[in-house]
C-alpha atoms as a PDB file:
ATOM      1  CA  UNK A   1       0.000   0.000   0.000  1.00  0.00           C
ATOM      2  CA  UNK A   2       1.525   3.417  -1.045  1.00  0.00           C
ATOM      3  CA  UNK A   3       1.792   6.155   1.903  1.00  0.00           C
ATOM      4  CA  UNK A   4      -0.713   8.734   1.680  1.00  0.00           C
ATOM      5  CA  UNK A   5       0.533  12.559   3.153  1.00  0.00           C
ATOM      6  CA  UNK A   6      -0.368  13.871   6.587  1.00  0.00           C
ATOM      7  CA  UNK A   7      -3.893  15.252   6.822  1.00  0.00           C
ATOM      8  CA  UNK A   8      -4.004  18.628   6.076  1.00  0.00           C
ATOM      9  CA  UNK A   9      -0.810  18.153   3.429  1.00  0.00           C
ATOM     10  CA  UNK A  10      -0.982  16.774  -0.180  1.00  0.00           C
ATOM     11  CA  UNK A  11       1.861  14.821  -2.612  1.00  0.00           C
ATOM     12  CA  UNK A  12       4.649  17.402  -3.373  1.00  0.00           C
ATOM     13  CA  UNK A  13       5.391  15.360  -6.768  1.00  0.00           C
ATOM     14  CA  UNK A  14       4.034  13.346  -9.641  1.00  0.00           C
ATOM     15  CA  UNK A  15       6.527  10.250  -8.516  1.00  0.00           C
ATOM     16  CA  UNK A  16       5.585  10.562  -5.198  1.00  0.00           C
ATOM     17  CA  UNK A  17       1.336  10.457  -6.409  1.00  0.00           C
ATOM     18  CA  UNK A  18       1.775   7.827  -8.732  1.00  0.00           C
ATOM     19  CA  UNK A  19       1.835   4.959  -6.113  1.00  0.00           C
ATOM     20  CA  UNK A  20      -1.412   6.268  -4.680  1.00  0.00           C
ATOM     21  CA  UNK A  21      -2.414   6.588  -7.691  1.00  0.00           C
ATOM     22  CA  UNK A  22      -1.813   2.555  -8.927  1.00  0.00           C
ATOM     23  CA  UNK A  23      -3.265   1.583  -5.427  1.00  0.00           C
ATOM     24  CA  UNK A  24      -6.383   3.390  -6.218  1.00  0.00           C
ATOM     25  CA  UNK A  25      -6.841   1.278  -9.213  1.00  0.00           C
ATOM     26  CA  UNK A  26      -6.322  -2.255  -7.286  1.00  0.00           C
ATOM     27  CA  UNK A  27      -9.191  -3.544  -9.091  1.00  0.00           C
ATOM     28  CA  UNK A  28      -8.598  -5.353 -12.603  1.00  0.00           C
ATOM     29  CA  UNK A  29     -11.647  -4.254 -14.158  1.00  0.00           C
ATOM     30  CA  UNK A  30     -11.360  -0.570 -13.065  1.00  0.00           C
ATOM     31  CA  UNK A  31      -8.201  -0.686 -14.168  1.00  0.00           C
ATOM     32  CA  UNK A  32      -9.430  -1.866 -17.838  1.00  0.00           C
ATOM     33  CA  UNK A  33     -12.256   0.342 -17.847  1.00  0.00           C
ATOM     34  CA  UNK A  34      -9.838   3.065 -17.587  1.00  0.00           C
ATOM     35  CA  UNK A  35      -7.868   1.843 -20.285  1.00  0.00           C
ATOM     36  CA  UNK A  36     -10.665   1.638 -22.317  1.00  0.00           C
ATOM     37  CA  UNK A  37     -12.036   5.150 -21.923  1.00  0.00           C
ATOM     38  CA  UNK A  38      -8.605   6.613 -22.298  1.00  0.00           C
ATOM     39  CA  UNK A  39      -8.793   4.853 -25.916  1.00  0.00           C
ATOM     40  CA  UNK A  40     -11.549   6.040 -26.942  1.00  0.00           C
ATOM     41  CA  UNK A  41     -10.576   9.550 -25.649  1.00  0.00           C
ATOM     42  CA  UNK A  42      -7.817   9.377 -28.193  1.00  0.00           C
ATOM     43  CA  UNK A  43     -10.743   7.857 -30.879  1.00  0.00           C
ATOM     44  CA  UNK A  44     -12.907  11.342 -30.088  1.00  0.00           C
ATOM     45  CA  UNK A  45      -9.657  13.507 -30.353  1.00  0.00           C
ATOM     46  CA  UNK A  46      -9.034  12.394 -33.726  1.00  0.00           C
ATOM     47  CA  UNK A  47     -12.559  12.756 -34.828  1.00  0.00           C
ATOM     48  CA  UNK A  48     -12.279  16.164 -33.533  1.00  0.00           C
ATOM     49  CA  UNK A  49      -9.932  16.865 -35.713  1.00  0.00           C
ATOM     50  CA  UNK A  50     -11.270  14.743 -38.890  1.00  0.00           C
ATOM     51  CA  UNK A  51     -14.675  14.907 -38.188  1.00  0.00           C
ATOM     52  CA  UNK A  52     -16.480  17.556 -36.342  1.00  0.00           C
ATOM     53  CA  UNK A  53     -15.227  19.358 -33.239  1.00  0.00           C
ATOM     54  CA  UNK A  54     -17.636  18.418 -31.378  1.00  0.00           C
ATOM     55  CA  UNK A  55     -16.148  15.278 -30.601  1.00  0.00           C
ATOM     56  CA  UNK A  56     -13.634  17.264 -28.679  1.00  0.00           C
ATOM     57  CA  UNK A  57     -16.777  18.125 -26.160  1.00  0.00           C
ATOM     58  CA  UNK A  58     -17.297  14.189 -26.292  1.00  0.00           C
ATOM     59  CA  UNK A  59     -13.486  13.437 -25.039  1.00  0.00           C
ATOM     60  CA  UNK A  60     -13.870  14.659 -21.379  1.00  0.00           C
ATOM     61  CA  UNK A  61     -17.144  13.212 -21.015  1.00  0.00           C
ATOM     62  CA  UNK A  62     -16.332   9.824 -22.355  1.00  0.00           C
ATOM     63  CA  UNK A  63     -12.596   9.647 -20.409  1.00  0.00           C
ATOM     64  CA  UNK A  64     -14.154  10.812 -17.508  1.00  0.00           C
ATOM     65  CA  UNK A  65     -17.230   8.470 -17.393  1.00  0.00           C
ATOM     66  CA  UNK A  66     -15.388   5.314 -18.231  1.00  0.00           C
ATOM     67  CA  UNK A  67     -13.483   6.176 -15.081  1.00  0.00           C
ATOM     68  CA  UNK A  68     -16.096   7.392 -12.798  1.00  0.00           C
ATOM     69  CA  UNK A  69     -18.277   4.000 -13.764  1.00  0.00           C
ATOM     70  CA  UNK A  70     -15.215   1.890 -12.894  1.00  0.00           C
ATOM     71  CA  UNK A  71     -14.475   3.604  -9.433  1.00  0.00           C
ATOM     72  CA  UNK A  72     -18.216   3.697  -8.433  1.00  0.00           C
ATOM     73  CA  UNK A  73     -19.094  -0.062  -9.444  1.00  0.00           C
ATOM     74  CA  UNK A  74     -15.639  -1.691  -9.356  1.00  0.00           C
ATOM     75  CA  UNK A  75     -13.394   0.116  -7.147  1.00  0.00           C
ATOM     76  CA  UNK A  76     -15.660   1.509  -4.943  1.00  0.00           C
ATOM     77  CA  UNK A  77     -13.580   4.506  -4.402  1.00  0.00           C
ATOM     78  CA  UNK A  78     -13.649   8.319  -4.920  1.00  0.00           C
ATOM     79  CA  UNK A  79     -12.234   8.920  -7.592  1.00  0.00           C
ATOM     80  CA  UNK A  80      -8.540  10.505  -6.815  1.00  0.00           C
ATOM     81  CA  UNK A  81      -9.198  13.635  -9.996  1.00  0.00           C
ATOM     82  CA  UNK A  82     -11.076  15.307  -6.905  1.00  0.00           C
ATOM     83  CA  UNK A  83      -8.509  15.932  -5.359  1.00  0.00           C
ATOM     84  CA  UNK A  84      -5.231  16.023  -8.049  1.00  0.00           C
ATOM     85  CA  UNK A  85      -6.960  16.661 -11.053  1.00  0.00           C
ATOM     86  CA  UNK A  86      -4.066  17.191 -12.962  1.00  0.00           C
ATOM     87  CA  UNK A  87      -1.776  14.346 -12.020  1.00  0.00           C
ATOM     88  CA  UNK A  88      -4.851  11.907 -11.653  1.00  0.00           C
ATOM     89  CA  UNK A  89      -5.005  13.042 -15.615  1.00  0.00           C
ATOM     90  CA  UNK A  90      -1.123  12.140 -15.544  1.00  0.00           C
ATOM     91  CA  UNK A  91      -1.849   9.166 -14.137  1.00  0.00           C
ATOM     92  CA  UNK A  92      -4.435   8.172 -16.396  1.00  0.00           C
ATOM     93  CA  UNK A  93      -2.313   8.602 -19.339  1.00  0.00           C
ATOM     94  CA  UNK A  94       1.026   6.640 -17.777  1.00  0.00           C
ATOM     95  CA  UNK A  95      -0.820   3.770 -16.695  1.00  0.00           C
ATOM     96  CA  UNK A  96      -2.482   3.640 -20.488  1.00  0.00           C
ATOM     97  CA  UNK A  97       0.755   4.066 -21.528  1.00  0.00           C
ATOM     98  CA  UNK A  98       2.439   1.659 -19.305  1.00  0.00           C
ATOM     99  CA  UNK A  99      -0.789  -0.831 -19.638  1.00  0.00           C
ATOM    100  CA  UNK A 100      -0.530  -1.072 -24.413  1.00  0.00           C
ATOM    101  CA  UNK A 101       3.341  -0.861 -24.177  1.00  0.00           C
ATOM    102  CA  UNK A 102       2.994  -4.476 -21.673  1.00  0.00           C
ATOM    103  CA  UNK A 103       5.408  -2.864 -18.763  1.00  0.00           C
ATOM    104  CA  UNK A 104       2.089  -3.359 -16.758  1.00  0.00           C
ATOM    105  CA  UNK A 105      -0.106  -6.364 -16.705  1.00  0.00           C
ATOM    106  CA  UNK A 106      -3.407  -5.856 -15.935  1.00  0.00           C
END
């Protein structure tokens, strides 16, 4: 289990969140739900640029909600983008990353 900060304090860094970050996302399927929505995230962004631009409206909603469903039904968690929304994003995108490229199995 990854150390959280002191109450009252947050993560000074990026490395030191991404731990959390992974624990948060203990469960398998929340884990490929997110991987999922982050694809098709990338599926709206080019359609966005091909398409329409609306589809760049659609990217939040669909990233977001793949996630959201997987920490409500799965994880049964709040989701950490409450509180880091930036690096949760970060983390979204290194554990995609990390997930297609095989250095993590899950």
């Amino acid at each position: 289990m990854s150390s959280q900060p002191a109450p009252g304090e947050r993560y000074r860094s990026f490395s030191q969140f991404y731990p959390y970050y992974i624990h948060e996302h203990s469960n398998r399927t929340c884990r490929r739900i997110h991987v999922v929505g982050t694809a098709l995230v990338i599926v709206a962004l080019v359609l966005g640029l091909t398409v329409s631009a609306w589809w760049f409206v659609a990217a939040p909603l669909v990233g977001y909600g793949f996630a959201w469903v997987g920490h409500v039904f799965f994880e049964k968690n709040r989701p950490a983008t409450f509180k880091y929304p930036l690096w949760s994003l970060m983390g979204d995108w290194r554990m995609f990353f990390e997930t297609v490229s095989g250095r993590r199995r899950f």
